[in-house]
PDB file of N, CA and C in Angstrom:
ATOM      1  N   UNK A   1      -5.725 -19.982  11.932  1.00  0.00           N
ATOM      2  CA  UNK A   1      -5.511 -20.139  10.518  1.00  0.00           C
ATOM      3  C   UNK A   1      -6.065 -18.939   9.745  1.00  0.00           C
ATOM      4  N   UNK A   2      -7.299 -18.355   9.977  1.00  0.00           N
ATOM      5  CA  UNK A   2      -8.193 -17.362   9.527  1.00  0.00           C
ATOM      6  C   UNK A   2      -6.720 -16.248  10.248  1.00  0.00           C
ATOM      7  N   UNK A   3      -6.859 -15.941  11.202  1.00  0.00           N
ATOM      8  CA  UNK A   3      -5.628 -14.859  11.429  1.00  0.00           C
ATOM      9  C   UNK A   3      -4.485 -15.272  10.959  1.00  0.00           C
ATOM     10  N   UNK A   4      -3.883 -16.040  10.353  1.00  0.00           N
ATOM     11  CA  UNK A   4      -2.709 -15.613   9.623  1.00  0.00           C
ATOM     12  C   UNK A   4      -3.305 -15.450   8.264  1.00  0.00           C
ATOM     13  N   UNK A   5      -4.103 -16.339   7.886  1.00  0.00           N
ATOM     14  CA  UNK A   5      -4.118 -15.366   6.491  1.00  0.00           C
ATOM     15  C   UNK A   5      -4.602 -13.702   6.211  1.00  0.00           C
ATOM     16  N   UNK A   6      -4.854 -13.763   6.990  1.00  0.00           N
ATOM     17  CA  UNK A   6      -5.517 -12.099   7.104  1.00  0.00           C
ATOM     18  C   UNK A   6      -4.070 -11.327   7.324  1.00  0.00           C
ATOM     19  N   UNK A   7      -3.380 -11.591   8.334  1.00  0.00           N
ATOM     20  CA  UNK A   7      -1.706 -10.880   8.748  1.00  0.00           C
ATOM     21  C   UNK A   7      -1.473 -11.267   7.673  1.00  0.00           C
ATOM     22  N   UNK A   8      -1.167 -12.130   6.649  1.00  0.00           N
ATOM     23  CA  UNK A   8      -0.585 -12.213   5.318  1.00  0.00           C
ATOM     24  C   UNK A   8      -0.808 -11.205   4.195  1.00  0.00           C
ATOM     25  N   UNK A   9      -2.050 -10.983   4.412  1.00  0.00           N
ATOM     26  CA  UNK A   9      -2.814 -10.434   3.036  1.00  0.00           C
ATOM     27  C   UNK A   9      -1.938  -8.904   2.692  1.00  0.00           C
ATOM     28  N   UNK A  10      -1.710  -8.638   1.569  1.00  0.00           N
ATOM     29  CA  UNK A  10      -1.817  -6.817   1.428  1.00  0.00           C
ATOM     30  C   UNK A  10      -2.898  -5.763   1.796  1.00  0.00           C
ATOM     31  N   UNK A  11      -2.235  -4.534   1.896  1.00  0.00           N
ATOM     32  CA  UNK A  11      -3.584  -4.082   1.985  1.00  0.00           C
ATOM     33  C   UNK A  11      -4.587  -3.870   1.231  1.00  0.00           C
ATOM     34  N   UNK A  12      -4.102  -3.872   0.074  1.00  0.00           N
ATOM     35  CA  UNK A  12      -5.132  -3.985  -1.555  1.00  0.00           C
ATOM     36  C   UNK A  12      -6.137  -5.063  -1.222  1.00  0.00           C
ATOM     37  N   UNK A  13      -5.653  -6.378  -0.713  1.00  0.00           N
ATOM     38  CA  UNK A  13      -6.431  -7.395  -0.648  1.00  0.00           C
ATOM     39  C   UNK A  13      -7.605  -7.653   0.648  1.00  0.00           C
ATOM     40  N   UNK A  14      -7.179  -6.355   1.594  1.00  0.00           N
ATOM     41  CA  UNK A  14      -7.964  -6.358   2.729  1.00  0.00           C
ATOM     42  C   UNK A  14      -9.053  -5.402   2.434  1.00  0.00           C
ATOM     43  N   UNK A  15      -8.524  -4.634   1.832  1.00  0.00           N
ATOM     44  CA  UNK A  15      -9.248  -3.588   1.427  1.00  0.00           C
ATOM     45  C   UNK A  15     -10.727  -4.001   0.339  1.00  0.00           C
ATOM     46  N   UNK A  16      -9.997  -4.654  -0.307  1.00  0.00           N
ATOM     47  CA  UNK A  16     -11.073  -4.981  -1.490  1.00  0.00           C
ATOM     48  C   UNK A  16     -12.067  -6.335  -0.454  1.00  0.00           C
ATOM     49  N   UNK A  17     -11.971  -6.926   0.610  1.00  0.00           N
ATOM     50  CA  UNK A  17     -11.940  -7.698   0.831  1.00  0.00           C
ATOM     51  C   UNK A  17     -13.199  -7.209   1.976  1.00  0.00           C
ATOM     52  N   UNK A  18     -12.968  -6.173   2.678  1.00  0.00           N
ATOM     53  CA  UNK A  18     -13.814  -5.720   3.333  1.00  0.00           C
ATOM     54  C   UNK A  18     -14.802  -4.545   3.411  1.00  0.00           C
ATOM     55  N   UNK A  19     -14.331  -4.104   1.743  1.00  0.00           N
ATOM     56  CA  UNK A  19     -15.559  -2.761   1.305  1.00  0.00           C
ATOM     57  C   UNK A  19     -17.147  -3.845   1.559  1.00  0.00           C
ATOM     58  N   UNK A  20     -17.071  -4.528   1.387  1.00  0.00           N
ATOM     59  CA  UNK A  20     -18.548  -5.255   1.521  1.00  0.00           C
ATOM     60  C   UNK A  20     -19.405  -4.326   2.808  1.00  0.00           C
ATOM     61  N   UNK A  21     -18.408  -4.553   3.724  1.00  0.00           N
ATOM     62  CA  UNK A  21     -19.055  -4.301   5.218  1.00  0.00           C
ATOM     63  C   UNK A  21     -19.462  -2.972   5.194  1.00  0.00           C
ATOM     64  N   UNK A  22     -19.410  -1.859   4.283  1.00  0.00           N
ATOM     65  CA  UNK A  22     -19.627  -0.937   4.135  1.00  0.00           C
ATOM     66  C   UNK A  22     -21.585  -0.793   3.043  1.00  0.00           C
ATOM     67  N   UNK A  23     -21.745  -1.178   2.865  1.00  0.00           N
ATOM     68  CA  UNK A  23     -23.385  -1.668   1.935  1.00  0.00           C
ATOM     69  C   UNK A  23     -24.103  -2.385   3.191  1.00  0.00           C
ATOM     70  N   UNK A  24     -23.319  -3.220   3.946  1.00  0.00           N
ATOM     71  CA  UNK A  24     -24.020  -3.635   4.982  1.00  0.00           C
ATOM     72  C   UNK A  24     -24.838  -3.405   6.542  1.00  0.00           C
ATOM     73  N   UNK A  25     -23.533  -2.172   6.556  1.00  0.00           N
ATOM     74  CA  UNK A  25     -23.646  -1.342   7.679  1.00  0.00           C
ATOM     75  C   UNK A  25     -25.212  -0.407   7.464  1.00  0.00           C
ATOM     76  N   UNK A  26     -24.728   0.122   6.124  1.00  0.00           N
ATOM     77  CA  UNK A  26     -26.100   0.844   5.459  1.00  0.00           C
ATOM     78  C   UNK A  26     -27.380   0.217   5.618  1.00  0.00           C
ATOM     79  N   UNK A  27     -27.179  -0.776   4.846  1.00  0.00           N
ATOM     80  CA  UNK A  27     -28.294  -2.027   4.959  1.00  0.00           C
ATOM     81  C   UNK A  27     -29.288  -1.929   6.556  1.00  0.00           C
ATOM     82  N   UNK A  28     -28.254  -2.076   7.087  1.00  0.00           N
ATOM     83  CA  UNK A  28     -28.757  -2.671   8.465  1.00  0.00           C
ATOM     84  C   UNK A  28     -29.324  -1.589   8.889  1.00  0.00           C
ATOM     85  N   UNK A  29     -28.606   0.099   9.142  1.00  0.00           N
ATOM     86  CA  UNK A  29     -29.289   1.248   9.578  1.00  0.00           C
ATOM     87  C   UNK A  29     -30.140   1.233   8.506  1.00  0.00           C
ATOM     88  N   UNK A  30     -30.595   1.041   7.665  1.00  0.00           N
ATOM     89  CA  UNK A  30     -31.717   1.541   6.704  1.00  0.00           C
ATOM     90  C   UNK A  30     -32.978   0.374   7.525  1.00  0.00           C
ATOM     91  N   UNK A  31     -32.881  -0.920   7.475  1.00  0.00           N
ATOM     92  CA  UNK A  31     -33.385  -1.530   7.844  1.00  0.00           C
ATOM     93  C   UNK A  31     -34.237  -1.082   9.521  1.00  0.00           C
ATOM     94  N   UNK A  32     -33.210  -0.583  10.571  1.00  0.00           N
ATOM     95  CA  UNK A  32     -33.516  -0.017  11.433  1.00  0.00           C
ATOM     96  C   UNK A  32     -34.484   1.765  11.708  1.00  0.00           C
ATOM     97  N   UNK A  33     -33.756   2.349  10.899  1.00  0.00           N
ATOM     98  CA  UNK A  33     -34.492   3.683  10.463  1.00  0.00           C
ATOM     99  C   UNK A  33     -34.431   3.643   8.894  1.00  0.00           C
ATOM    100  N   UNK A  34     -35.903   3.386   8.339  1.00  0.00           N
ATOM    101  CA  UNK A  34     -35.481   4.090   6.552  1.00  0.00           C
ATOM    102  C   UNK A  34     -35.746   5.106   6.085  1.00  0.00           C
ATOM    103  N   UNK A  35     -34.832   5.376   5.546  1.00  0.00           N
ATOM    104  CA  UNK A  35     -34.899   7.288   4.850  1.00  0.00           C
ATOM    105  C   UNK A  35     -34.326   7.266   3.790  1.00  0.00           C
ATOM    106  N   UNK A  36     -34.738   8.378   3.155  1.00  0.00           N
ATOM    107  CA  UNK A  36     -34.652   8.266   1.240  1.00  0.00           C
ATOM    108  C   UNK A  36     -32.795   8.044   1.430  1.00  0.00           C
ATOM    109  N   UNK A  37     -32.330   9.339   2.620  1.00  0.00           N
ATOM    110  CA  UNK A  37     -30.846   9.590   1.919  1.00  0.00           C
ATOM    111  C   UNK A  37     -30.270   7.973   2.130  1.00  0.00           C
ATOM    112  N   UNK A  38     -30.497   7.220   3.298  1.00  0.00           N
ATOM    113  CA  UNK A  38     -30.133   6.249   3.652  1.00  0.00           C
ATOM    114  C   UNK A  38     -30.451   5.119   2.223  1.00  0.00           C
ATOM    115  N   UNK A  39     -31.284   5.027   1.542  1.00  0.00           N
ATOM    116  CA  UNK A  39     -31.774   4.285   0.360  1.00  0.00           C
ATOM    117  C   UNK A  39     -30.697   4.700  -0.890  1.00  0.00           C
ATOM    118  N   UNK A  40     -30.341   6.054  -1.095  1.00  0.00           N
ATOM    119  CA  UNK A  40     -30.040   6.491  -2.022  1.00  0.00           C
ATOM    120  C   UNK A  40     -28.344   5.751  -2.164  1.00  0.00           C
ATOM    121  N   UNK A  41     -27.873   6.241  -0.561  1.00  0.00           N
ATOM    122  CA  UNK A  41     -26.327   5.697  -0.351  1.00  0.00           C
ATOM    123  C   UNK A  41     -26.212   4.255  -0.655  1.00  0.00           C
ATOM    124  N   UNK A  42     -27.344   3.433  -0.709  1.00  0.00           N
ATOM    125  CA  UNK A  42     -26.945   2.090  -1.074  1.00  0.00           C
ATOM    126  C   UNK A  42     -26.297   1.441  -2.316  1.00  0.00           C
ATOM    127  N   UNK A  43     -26.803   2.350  -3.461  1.00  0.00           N
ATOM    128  CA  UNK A  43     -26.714   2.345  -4.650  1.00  0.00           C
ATOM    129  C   UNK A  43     -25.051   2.367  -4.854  1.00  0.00           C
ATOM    130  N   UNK A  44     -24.380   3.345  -4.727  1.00  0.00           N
ATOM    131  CA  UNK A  44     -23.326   3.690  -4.978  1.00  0.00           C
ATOM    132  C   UNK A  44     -22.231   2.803  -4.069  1.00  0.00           C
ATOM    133  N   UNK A  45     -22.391   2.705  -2.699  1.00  0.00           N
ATOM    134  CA  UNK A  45     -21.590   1.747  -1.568  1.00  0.00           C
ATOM    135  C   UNK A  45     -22.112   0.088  -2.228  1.00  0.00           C
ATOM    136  N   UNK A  46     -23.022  -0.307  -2.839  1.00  0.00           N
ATOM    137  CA  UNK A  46     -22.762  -1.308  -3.343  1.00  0.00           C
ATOM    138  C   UNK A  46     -22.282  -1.918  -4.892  1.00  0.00           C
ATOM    139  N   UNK A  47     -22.338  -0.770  -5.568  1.00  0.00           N
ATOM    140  CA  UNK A  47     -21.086  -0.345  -6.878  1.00  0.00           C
ATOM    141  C   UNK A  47     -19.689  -0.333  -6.254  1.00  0.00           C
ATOM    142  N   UNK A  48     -19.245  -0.142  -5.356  1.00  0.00           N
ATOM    143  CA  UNK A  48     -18.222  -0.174  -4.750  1.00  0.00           C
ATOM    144  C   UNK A  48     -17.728  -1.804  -4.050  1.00  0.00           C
ATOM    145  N   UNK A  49     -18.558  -1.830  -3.344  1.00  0.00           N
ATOM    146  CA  UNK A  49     -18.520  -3.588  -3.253  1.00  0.00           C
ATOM    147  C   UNK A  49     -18.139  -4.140  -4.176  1.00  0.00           C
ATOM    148  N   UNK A  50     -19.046  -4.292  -5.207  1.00  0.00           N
ATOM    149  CA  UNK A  50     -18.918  -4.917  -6.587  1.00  0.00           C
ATOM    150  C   UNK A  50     -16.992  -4.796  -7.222  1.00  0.00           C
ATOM    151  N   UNK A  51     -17.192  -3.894  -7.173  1.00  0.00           N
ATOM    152  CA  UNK A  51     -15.288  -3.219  -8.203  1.00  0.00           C
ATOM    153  C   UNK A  51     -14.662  -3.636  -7.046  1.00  0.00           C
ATOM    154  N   UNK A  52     -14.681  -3.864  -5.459  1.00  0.00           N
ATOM    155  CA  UNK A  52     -13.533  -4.112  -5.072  1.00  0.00           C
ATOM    156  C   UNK A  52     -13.638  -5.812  -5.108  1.00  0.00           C
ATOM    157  N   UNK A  53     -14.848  -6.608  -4.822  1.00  0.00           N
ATOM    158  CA  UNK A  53     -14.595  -7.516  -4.732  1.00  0.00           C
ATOM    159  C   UNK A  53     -13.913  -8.622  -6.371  1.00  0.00           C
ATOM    160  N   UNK A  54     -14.396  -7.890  -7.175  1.00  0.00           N
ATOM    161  CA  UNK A  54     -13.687  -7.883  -8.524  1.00  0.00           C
ATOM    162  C   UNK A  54     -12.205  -7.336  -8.424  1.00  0.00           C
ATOM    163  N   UNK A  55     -11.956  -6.445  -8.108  1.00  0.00           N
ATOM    164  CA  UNK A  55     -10.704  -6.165  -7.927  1.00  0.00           C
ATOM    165  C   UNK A  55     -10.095  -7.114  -7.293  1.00  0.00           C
ATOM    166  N   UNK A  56     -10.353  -7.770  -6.002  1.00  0.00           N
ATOM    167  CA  UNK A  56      -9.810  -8.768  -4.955  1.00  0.00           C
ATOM    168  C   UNK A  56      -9.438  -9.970  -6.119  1.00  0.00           C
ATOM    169  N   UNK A  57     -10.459 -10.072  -6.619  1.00  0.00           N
ATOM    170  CA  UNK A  57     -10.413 -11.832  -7.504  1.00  0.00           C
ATOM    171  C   UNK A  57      -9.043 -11.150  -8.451  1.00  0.00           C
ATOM    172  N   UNK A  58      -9.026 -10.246  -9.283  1.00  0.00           N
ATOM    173  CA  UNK A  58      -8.546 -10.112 -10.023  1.00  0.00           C
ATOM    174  C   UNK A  58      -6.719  -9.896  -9.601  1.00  0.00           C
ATOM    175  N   UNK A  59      -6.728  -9.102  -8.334  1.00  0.00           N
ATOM    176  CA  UNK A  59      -5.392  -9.196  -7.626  1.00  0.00           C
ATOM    177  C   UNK A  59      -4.693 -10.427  -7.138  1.00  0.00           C
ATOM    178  N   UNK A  60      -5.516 -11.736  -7.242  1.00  0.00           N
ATOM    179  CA  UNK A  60      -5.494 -12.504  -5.967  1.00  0.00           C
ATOM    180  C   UNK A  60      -5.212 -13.427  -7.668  1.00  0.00           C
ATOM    181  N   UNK A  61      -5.776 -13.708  -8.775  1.00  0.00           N
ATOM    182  CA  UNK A  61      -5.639 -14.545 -10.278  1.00  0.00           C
ATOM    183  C   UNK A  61      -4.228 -13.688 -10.297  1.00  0.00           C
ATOM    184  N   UNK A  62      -3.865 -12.237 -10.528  1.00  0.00           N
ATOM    185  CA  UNK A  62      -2.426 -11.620 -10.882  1.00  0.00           C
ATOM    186  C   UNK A  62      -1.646 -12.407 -10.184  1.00  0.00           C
ATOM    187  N   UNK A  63      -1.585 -12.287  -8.787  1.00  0.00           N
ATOM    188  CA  UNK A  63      -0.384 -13.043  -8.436  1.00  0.00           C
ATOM    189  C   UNK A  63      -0.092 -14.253  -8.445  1.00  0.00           C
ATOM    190  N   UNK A  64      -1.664 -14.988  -8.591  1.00  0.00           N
ATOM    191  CA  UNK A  64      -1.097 -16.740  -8.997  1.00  0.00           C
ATOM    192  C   UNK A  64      -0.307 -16.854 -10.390  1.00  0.00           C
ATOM    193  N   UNK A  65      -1.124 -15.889 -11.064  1.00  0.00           N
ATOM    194  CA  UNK A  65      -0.002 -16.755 -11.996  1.00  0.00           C
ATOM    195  C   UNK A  65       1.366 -15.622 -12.399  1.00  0.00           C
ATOM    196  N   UNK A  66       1.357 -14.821 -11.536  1.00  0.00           N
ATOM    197  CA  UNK A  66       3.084 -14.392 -11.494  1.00  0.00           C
ATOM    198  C   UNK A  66       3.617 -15.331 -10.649  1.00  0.00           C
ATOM    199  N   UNK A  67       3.163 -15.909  -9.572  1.00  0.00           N
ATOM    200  CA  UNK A  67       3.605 -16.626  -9.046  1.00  0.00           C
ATOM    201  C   UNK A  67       3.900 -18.362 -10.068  1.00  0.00           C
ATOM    202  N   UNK A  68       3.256 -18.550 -11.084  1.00  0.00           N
ATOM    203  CA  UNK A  68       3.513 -20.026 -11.864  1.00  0.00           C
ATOM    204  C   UNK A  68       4.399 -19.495 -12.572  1.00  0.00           C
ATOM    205  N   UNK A  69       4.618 -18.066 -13.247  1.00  0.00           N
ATOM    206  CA  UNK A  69       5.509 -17.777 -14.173  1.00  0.00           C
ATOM    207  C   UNK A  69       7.428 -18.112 -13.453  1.00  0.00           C
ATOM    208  N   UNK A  70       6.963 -17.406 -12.430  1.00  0.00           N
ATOM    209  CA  UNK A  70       8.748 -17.419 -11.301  1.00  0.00           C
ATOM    210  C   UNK A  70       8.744 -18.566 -11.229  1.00  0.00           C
ATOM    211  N   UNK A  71       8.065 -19.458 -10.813  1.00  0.00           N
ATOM    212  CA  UNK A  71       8.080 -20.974 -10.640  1.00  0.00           C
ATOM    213  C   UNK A  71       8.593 -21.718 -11.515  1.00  0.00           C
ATOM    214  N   UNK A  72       7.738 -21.407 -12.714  1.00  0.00           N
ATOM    215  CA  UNK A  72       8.331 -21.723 -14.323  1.00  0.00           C
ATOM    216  C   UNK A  72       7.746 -23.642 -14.114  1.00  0.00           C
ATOM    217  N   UNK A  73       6.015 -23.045 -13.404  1.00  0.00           N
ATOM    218  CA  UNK A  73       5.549 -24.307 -13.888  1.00  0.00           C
ATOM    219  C   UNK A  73       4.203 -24.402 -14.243  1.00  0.00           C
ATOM    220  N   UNK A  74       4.202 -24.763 -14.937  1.00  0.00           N
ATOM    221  CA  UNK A  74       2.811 -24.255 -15.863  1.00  0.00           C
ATOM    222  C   UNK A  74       1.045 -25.243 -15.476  1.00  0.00           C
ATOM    223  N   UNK A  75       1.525 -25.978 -14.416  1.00  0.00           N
ATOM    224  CA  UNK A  75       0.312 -26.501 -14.371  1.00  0.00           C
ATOM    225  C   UNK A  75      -0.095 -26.593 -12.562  1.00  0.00           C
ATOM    226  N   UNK A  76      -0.728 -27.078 -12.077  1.00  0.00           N
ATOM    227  CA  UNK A  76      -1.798 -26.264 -11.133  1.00  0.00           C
ATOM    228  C   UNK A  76      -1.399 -27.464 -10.230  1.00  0.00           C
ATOM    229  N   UNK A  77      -0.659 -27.594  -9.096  1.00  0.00           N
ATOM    230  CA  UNK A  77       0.169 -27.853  -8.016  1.00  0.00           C
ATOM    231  C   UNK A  77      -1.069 -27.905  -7.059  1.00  0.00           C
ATOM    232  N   UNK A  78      -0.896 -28.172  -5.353  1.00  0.00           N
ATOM    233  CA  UNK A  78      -1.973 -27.914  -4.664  1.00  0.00           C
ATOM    234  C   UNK A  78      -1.466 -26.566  -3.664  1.00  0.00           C
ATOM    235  N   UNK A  79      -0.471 -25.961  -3.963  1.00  0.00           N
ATOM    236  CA  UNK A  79       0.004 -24.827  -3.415  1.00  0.00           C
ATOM    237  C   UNK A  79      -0.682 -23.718  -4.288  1.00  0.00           C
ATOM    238  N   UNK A  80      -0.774 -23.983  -6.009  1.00  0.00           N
ATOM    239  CA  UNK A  80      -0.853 -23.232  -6.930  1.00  0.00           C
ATOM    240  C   UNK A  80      -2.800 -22.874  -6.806  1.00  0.00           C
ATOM    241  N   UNK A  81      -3.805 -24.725  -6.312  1.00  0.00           N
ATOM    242  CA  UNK A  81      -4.690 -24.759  -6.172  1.00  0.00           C
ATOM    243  C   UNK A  81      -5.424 -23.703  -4.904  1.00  0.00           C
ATOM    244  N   UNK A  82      -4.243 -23.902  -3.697  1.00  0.00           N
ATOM    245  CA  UNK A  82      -4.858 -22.815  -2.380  1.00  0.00           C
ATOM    246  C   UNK A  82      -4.756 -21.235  -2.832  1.00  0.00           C
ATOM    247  N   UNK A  83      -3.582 -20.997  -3.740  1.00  0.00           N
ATOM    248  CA  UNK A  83      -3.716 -19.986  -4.552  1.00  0.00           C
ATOM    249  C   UNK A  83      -5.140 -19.334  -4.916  1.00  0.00           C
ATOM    250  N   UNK A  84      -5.478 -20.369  -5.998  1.00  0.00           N
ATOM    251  CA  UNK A  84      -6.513 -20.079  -6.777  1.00  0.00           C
ATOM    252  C   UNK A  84      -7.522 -19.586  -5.865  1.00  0.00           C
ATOM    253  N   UNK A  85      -8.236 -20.528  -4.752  1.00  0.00           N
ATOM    254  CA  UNK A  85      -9.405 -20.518  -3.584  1.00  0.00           C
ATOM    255  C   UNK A  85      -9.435 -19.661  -3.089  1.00  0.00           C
ATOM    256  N   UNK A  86      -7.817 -19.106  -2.704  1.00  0.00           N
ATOM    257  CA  UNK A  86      -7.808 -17.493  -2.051  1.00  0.00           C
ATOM    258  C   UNK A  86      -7.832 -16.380  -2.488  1.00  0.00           C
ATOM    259  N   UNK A  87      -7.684 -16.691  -3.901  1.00  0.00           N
ATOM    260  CA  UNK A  87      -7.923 -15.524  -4.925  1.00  0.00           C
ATOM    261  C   UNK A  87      -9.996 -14.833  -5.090  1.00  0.00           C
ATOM    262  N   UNK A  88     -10.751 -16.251  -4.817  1.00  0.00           N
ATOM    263  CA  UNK A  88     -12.009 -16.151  -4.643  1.00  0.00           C
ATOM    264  C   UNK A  88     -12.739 -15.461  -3.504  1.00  0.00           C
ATOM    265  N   UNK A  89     -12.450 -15.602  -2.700  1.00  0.00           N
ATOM    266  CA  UNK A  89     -12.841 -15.592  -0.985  1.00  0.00           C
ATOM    267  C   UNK A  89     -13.040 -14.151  -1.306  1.00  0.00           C
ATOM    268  N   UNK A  90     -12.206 -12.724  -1.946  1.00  0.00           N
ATOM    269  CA  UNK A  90     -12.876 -11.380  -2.080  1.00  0.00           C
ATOM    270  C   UNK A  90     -14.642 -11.347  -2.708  1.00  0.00           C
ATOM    271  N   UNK A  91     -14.203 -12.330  -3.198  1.00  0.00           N
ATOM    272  CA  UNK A  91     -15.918 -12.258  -4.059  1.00  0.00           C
ATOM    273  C   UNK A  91     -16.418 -12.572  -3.127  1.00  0.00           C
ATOM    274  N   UNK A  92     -16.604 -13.911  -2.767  1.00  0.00           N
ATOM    275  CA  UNK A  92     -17.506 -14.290  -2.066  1.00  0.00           C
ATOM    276  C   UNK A  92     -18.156 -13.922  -0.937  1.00  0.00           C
ATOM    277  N   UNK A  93     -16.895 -13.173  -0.125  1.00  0.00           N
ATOM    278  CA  UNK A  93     -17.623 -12.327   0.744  1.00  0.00           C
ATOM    279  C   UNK A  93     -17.862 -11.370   0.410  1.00  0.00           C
ATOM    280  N   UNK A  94     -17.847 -10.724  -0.572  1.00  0.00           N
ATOM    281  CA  UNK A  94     -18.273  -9.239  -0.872  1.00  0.00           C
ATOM    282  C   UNK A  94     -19.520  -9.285  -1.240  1.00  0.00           C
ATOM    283  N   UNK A  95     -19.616 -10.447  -2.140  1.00  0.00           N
ATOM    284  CA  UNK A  95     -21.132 -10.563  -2.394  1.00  0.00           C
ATOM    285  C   UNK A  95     -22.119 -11.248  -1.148  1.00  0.00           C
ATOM    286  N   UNK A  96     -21.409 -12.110  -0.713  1.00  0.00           N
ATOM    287  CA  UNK A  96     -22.080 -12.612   0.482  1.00  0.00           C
ATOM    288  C   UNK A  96     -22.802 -11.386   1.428  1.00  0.00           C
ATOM    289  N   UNK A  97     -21.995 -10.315   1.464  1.00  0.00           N
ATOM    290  CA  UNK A  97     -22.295  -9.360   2.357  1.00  0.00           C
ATOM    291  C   UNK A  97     -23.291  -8.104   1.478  1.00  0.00           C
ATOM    292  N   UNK A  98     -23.123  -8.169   0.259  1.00  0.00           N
ATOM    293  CA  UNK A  98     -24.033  -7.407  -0.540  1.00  0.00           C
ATOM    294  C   UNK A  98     -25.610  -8.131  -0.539  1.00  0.00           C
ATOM    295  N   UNK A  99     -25.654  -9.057  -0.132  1.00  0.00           N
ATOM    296  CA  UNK A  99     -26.347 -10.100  -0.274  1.00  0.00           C
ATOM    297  C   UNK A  99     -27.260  -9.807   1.055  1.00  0.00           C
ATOM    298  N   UNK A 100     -26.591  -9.919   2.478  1.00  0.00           N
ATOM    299  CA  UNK A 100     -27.186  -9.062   3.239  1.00  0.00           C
ATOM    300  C   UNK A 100     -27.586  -8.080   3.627  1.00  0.00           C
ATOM    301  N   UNK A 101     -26.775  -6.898   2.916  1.00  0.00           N
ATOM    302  CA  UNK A 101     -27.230  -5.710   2.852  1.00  0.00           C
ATOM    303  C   UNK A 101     -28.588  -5.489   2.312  1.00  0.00           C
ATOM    304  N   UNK A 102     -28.726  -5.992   1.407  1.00  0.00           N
ATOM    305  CA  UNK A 102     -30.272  -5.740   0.073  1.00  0.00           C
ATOM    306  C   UNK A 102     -31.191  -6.816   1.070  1.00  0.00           C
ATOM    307  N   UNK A 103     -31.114  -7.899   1.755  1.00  0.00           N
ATOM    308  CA  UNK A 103     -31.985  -8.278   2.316  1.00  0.00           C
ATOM    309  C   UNK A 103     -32.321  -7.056   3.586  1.00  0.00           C
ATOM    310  N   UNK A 104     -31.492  -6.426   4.375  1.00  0.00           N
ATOM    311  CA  UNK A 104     -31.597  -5.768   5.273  1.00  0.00           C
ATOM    312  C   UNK A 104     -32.665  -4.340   4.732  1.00  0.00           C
ATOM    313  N   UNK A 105     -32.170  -4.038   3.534  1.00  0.00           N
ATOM    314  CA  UNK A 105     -33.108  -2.900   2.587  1.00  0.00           C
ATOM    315  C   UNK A 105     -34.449  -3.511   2.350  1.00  0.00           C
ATOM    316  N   UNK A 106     -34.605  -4.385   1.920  1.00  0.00           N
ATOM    317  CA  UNK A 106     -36.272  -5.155   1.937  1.00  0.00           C
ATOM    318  C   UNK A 106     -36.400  -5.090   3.258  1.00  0.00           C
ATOM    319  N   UNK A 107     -36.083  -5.485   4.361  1.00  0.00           N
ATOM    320  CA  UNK A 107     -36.906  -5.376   5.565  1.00  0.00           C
ATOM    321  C   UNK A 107     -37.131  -3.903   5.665  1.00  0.00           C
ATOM    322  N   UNK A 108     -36.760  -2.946   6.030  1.00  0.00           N
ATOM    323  CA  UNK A 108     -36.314  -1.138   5.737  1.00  0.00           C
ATOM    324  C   UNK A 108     -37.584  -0.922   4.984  1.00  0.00           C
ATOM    325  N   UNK A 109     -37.774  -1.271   3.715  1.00  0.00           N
ATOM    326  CA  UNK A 109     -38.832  -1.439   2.695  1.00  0.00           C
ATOM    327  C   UNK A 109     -40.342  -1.735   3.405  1.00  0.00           C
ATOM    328  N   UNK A 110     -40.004  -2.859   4.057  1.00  0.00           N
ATOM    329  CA  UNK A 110     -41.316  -3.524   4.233  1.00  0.00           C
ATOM    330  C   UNK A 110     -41.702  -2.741   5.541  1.00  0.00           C
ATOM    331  N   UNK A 111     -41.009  -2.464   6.219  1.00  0.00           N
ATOM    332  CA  UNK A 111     -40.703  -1.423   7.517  1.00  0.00           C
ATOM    333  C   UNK A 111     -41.407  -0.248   7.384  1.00  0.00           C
ATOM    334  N   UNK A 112     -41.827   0.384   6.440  1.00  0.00           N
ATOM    335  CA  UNK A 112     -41.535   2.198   5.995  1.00  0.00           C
ATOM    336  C   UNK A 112     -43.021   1.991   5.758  1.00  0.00           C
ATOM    337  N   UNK A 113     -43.445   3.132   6.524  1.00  0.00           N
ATOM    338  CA  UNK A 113     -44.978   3.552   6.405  1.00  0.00           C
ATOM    339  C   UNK A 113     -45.429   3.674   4.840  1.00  0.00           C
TER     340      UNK A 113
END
């Protein structure tokens, strides 16, 4: 089920969907070795997180309701509802995973002579 919606998705929506893993990766090598440049890159790779997983929600709300407009029905169906849920899931993991990243930077933190 998880693999077809993923084969479904665009790439806009994969994309925005998996910049997360990129703050995390950081996270984790910072956590493992910490160094200023490694600290510094977090900042910016998780500004990036942020705009895509916003972007995701915001691509994923566009097409529901282009999709109610073609429909030409104005109220919230349970096709229109799985819509909506899948329009979320960019956030949630983006932040979910920003979420681990910054915990992985406190350990890195607590780590560092």
């Amino acid at each position: 089920m998880l693999t077809d919606a993923l084969r479904q998705a665009g790439i806009a929506a994969l994309i925005s969907m998996f910049m997360g893993l990129f703050p995390l990766g950081c996270g984790i090598l910072y956590a493992a070795r910490p160094t200023e440049q490694r600290l510094a890159l977090m900042r910016p790779l998780s500004l990036s997180a942020i705009f895509a997983a916003i972007h995701g929600l915001a691509l994923g709300l566009v097409n529901l309701f282009r999709s109610m407009a073609v429909r030409d029905t104005h109220t919230l169906s349970p096709a229109m509802l799985t819509g909506l849920s899948e329009s979320l899931v960019p956030i949630f993991f983006g932040f979910g995973c920003l979420m681990l990243a910054w915990l992985c930077v406190a350990v890195g933190i607590w780590r560092r002579p």
